[in-house]
PDB file of N, CA and C in Angstrom:
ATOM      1  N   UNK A   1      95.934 124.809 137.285  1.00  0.00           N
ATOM      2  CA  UNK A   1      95.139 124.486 138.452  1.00  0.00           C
ATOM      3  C   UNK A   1      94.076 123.442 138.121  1.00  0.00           C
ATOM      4  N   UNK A   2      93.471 123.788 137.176  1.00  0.00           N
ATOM      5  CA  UNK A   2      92.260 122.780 136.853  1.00  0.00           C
ATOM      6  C   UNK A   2      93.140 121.222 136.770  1.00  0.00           C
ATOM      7  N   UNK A   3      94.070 121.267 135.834  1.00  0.00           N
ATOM      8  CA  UNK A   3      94.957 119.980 135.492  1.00  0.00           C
ATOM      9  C   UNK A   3      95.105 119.225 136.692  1.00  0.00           C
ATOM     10  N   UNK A   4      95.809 119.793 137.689  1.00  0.00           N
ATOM     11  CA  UNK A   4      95.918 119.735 139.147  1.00  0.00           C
ATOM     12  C   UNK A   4      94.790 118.511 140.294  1.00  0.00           C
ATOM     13  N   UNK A   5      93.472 119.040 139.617  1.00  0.00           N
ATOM     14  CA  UNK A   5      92.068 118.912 139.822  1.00  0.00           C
ATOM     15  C   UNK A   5      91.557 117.478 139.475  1.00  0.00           C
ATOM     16  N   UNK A   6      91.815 117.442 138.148  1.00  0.00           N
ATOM     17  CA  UNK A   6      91.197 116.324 137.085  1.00  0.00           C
ATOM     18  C   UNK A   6      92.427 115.372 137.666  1.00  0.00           C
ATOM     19  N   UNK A   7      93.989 115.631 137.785  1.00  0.00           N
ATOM     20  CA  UNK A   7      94.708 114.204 138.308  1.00  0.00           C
ATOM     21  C   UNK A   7      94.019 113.685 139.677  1.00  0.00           C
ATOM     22  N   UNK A   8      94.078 114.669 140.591  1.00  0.00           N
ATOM     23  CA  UNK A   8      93.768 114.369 142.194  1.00  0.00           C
ATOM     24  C   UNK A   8      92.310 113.504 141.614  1.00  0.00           C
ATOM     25  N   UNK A   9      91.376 113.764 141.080  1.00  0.00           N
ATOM     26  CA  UNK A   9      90.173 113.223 140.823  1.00  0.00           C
ATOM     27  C   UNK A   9      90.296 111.677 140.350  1.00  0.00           C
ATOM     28  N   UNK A  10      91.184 111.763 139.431  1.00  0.00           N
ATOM     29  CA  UNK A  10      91.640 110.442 139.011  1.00  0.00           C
ATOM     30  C   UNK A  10      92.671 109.501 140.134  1.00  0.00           C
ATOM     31  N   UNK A  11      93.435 110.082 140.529  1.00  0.00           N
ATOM     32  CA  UNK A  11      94.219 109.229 141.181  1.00  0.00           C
ATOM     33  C   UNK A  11      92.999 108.392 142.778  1.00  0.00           C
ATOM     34  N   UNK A  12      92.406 109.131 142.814  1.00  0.00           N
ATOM     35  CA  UNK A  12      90.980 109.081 143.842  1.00  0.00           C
ATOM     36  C   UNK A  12      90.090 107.663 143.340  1.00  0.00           C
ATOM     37  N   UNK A  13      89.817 108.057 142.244  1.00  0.00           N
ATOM     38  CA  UNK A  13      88.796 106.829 141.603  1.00  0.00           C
ATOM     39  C   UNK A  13      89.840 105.930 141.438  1.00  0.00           C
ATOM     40  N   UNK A  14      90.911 105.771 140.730  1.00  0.00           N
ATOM     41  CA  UNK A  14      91.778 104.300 140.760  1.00  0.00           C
ATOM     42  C   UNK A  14      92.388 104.107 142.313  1.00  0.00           C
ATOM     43  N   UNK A  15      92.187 104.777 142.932  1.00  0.00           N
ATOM     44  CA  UNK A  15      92.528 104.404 144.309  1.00  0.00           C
ATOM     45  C   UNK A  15      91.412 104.005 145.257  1.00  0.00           C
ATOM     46  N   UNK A  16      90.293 104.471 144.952  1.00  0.00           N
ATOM     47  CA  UNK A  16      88.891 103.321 145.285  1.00  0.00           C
ATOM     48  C   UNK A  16      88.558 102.185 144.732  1.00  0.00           C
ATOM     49  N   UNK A  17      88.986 102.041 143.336  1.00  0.00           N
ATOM     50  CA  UNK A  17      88.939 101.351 142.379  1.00  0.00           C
ATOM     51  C   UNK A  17      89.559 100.038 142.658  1.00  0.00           C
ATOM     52  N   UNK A  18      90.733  99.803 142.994  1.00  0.00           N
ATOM     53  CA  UNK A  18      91.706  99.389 143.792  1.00  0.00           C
ATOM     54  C   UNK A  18      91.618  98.541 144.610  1.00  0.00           C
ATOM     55  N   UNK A  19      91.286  99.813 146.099  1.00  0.00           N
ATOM     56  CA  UNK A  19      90.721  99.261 147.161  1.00  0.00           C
ATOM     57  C   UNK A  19      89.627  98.206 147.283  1.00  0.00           C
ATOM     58  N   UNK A  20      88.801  98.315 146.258  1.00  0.00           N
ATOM     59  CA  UNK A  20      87.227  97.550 146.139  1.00  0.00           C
ATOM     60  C   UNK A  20      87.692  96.197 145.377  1.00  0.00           C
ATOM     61  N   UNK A  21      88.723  96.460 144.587  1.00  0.00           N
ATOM     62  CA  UNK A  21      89.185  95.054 143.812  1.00  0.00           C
ATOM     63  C   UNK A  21      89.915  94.327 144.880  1.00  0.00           C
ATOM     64  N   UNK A  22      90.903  95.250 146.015  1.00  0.00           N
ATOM     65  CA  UNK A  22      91.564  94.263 146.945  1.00  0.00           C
ATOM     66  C   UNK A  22      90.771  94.124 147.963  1.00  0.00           C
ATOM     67  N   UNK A  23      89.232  94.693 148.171  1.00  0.00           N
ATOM     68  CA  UNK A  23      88.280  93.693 149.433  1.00  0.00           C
ATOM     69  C   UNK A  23      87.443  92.439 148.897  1.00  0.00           C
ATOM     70  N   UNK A  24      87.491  92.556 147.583  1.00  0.00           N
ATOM     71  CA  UNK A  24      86.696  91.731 146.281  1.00  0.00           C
ATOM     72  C   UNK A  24      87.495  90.386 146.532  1.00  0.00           C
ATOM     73  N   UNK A  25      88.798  90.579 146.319  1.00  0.00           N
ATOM     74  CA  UNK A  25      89.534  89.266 146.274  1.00  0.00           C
ATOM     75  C   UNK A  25      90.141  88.671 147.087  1.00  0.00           C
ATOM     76  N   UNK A  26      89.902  89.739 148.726  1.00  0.00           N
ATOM     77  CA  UNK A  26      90.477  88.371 150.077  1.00  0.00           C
ATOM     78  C   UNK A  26      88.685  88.531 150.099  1.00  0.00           C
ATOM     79  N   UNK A  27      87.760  88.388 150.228  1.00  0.00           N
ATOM     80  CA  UNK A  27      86.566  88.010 150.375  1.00  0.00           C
ATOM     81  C   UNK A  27      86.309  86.576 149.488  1.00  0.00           C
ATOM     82  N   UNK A  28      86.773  86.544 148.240  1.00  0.00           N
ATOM     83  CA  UNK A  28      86.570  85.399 147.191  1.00  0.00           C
ATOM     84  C   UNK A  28      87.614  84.222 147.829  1.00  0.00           C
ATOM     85  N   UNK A  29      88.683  85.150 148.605  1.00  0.00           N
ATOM     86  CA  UNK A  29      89.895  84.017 149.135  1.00  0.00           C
ATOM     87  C   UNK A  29      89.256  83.321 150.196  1.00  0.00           C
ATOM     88  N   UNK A  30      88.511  84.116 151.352  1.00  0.00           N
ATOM     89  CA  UNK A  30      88.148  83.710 152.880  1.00  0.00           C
ATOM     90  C   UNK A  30      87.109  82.690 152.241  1.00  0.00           C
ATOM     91  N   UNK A  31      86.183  83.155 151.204  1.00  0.00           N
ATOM     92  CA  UNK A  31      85.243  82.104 151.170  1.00  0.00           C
ATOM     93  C   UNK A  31      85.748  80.625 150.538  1.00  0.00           C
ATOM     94  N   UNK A  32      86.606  81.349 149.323  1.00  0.00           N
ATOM     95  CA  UNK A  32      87.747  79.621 149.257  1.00  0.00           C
ATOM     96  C   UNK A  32      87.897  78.379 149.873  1.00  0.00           C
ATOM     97  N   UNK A  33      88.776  79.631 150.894  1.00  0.00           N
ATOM     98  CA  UNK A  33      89.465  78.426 152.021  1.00  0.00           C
ATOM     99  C   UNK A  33      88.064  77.871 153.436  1.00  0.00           C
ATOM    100  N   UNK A  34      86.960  79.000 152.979  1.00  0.00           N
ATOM    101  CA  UNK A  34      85.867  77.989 154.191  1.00  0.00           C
ATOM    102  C   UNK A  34      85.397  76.858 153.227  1.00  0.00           C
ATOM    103  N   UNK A  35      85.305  76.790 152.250  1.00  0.00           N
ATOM    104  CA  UNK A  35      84.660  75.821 150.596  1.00  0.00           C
ATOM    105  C   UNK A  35      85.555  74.282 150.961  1.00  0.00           C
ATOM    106  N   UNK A  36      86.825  74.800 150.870  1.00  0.00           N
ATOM    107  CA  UNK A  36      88.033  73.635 150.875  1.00  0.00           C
ATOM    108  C   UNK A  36      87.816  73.284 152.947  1.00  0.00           C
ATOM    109  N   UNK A  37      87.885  73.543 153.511  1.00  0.00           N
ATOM    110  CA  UNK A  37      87.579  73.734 154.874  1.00  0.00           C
ATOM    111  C   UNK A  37      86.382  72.730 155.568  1.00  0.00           C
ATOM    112  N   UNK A  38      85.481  73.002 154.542  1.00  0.00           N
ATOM    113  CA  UNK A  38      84.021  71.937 154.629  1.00  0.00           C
ATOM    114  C   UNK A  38      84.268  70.752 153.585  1.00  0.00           C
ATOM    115  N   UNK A  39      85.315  70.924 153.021  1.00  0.00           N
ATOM    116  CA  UNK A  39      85.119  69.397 151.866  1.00  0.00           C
ATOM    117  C   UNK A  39      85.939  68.636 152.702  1.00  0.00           C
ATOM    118  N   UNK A  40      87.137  69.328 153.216  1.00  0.00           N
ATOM    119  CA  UNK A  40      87.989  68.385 154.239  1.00  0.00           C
ATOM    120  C   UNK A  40      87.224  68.001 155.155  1.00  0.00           C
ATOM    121  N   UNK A  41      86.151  68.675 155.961  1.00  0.00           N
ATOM    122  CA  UNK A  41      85.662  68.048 157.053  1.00  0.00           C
ATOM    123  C   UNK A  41      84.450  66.804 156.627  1.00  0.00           C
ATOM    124  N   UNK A  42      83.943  67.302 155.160  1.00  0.00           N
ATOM    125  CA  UNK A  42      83.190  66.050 154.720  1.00  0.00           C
ATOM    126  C   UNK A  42      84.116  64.524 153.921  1.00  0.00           C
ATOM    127  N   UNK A  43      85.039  65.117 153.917  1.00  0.00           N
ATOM    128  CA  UNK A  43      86.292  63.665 153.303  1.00  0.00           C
ATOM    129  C   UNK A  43      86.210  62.319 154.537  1.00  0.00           C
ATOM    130  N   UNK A  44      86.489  63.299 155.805  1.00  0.00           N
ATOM    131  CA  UNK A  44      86.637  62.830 156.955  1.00  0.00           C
ATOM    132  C   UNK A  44      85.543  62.048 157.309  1.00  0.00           C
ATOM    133  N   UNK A  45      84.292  62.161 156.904  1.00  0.00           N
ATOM    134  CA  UNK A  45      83.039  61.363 157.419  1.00  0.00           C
ATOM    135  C   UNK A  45      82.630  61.839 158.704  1.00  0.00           C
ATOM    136  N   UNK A  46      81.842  61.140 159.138  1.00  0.00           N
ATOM    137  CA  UNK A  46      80.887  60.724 160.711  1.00  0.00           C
ATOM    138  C   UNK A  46      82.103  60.512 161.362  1.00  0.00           C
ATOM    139  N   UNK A  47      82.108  61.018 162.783  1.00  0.00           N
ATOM    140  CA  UNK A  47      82.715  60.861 163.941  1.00  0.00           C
ATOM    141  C   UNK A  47      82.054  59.433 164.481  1.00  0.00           C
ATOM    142  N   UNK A  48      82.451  58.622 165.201  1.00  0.00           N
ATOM    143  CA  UNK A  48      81.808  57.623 165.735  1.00  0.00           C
ATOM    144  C   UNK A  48      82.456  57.763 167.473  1.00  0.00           C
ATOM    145  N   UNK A  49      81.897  56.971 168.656  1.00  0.00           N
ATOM    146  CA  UNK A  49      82.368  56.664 169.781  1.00  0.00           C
ATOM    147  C   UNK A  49      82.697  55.295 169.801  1.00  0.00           C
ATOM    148  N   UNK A  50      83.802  55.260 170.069  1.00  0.00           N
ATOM    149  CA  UNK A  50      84.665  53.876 170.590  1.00  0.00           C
ATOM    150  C   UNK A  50      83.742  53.519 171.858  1.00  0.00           C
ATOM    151  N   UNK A  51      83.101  51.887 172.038  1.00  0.00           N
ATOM    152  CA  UNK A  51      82.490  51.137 172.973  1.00  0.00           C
ATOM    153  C   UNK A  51      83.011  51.150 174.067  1.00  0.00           C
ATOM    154  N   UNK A  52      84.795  50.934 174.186  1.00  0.00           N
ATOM    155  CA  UNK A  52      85.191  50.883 175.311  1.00  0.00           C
ATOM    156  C   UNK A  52      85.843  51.804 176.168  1.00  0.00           C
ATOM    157  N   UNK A  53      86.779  52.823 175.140  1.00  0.00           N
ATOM    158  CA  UNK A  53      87.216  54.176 175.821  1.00  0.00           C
ATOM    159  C   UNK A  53      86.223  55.210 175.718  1.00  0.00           C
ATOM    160  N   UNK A  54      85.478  55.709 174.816  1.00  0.00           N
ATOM    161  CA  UNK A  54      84.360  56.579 174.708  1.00  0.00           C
ATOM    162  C   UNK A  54      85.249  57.731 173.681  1.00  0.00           C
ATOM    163  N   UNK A  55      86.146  57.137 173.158  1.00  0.00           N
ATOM    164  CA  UNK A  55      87.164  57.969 172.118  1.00  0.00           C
ATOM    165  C   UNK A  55      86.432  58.328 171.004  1.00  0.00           C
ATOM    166  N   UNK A  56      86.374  59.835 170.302  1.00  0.00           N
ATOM    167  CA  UNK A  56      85.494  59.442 168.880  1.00  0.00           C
ATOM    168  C   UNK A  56      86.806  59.504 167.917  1.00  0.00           C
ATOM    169  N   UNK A  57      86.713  58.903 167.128  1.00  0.00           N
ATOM    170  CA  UNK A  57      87.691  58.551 165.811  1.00  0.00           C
ATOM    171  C   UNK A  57      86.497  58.596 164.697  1.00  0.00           C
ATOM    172  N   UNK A  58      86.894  58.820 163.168  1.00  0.00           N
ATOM    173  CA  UNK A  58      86.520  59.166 162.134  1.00  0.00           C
ATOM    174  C   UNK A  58      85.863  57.580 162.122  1.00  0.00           C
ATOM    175  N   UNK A  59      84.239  57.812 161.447  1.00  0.00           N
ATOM    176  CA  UNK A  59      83.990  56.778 161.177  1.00  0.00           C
ATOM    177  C   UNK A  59      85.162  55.031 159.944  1.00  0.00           C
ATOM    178  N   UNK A  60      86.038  56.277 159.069  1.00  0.00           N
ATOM    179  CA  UNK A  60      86.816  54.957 157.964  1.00  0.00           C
ATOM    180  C   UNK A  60      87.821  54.482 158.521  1.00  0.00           C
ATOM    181  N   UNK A  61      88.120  55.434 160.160  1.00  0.00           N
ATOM    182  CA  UNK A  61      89.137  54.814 160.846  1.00  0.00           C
ATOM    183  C   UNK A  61      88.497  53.383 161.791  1.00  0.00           C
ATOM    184  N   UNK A  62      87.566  53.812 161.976  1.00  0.00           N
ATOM    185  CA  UNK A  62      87.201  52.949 163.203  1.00  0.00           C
ATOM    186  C   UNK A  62      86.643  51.565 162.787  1.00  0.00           C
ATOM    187  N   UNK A  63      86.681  50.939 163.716  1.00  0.00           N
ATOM    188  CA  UNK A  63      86.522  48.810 163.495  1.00  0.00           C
ATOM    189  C   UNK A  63      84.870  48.918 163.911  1.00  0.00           C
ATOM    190  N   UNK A  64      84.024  48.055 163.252  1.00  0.00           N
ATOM    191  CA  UNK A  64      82.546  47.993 163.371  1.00  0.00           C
ATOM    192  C   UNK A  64      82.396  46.353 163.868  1.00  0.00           C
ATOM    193  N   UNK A  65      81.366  45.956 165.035  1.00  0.00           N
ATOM    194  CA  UNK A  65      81.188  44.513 165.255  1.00  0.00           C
ATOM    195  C   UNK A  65      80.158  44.692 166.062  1.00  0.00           C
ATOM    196  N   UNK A  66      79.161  43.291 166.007  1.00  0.00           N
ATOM    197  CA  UNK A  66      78.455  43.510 167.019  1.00  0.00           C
ATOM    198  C   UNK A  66      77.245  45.236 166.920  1.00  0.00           C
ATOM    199  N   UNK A  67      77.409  45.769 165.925  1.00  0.00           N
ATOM    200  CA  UNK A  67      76.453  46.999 165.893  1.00  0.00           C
ATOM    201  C   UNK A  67      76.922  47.716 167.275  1.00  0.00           C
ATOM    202  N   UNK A  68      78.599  47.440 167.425  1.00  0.00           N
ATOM    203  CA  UNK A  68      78.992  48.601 168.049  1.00  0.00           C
ATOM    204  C   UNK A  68      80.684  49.187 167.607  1.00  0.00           C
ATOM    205  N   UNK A  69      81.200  50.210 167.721  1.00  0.00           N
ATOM    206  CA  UNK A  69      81.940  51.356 167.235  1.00  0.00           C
ATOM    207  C   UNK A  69      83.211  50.620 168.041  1.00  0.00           C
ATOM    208  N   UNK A  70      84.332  50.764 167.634  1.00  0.00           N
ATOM    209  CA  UNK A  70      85.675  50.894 168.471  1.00  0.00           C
ATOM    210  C   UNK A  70      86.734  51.270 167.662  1.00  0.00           C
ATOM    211  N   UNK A  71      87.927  51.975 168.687  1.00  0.00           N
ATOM    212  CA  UNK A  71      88.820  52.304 168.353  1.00  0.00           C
ATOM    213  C   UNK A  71      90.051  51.881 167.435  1.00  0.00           C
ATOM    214  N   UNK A  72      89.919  50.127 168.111  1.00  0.00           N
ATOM    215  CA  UNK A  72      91.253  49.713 167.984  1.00  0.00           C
ATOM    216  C   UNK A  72      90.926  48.136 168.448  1.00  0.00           C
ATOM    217  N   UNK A  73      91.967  47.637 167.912  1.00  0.00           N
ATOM    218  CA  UNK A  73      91.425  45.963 167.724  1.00  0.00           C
ATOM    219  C   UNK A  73      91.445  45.066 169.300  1.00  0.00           C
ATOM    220  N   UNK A  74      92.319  45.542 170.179  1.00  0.00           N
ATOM    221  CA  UNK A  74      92.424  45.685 171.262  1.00  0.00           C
ATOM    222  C   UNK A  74      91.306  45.831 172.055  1.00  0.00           C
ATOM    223  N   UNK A  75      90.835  47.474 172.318  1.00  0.00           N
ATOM    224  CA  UNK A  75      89.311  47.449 172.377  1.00  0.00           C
ATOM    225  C   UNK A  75      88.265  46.833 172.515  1.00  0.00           C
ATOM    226  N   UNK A  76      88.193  46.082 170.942  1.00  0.00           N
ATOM    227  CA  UNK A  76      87.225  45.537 170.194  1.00  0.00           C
ATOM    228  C   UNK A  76      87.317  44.031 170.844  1.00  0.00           C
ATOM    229  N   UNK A  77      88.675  43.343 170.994  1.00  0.00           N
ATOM    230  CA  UNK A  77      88.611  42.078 171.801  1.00  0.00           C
ATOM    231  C   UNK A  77      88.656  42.227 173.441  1.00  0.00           C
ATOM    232  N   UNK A  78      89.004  43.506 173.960  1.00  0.00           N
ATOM    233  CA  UNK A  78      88.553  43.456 175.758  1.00  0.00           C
ATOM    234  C   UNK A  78      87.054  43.611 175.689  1.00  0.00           C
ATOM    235  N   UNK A  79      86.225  44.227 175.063  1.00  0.00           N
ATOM    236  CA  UNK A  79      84.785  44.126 174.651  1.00  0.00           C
ATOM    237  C   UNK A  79      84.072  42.826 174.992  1.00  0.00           C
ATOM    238  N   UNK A  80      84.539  42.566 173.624  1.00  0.00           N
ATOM    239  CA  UNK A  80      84.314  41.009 173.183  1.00  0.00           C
ATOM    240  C   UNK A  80      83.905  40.051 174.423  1.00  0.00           C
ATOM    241  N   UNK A  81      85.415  39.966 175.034  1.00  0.00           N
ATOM    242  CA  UNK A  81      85.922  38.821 176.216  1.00  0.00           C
ATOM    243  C   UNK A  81      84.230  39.440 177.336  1.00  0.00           C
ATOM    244  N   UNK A  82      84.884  40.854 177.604  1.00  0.00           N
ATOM    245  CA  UNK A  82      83.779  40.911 178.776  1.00  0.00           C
ATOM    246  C   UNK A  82      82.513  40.434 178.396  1.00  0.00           C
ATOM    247  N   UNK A  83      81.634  40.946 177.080  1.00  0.00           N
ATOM    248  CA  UNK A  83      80.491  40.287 176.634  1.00  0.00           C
ATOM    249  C   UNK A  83      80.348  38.608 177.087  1.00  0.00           C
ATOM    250  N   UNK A  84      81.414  38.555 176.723  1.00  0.00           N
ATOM    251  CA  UNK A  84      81.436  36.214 176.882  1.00  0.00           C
ATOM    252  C   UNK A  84      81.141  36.221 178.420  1.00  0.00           C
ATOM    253  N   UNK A  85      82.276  36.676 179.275  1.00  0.00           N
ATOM    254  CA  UNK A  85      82.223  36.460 180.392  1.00  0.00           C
ATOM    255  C   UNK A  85      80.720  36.583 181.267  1.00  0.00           C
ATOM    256  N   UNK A  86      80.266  38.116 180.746  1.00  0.00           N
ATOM    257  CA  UNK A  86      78.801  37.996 181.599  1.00  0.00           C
ATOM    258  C   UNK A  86      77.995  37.364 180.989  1.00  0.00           C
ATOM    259  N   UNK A  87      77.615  36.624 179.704  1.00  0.00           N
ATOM    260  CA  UNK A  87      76.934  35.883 179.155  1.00  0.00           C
ATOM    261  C   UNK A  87      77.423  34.426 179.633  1.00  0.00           C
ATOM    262  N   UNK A  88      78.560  33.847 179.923  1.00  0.00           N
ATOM    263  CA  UNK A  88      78.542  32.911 180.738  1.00  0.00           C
ATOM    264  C   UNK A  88      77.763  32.321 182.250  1.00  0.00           C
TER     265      UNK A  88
END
């Protein structure tokens, strides 16, 4: 009976034992993948707004002129043209 006692006791502690090592290591995992999660979102840079659609694209994607933001080269010359035109 006692024998009985001392296993159940043991099988108890390596079975908390266990349990605490497998909340230990998806906790070390969740914080991982938020670690890798924020480096990807800092790889990516500054968001910027495109001048003419109001699109935001990653700042290393986007075309700079004029101290203003755009999408796409397109964009950047219907911009352009209109600037000339009302400055004409």
């Amino acid at each position: 009976m006692n024998l009985l006692i001392i296993r159940l006791i043991i099988f108890g502690v390596l079975f908390f034992a266990g349990l605490k090592l497998y909340r230990m290591y998806r906790e070390w995992q969740m914080d991982r993948e938020a670690r890798l999660t924020r480096e990807r979102r800092h790889e990516v840079g500054q968001m910027v707004r495109c001048r003419w659609c109001d699109v935001h694209v990653p700042e290393n994607e986007a075309l700079r002129d004029h101290a203003e933001w755009f999408c796409c080269t397109a964009h950047r010359d219907r911009f352009l043209a209109e600037q000339d035109d009302a400055s004409s």
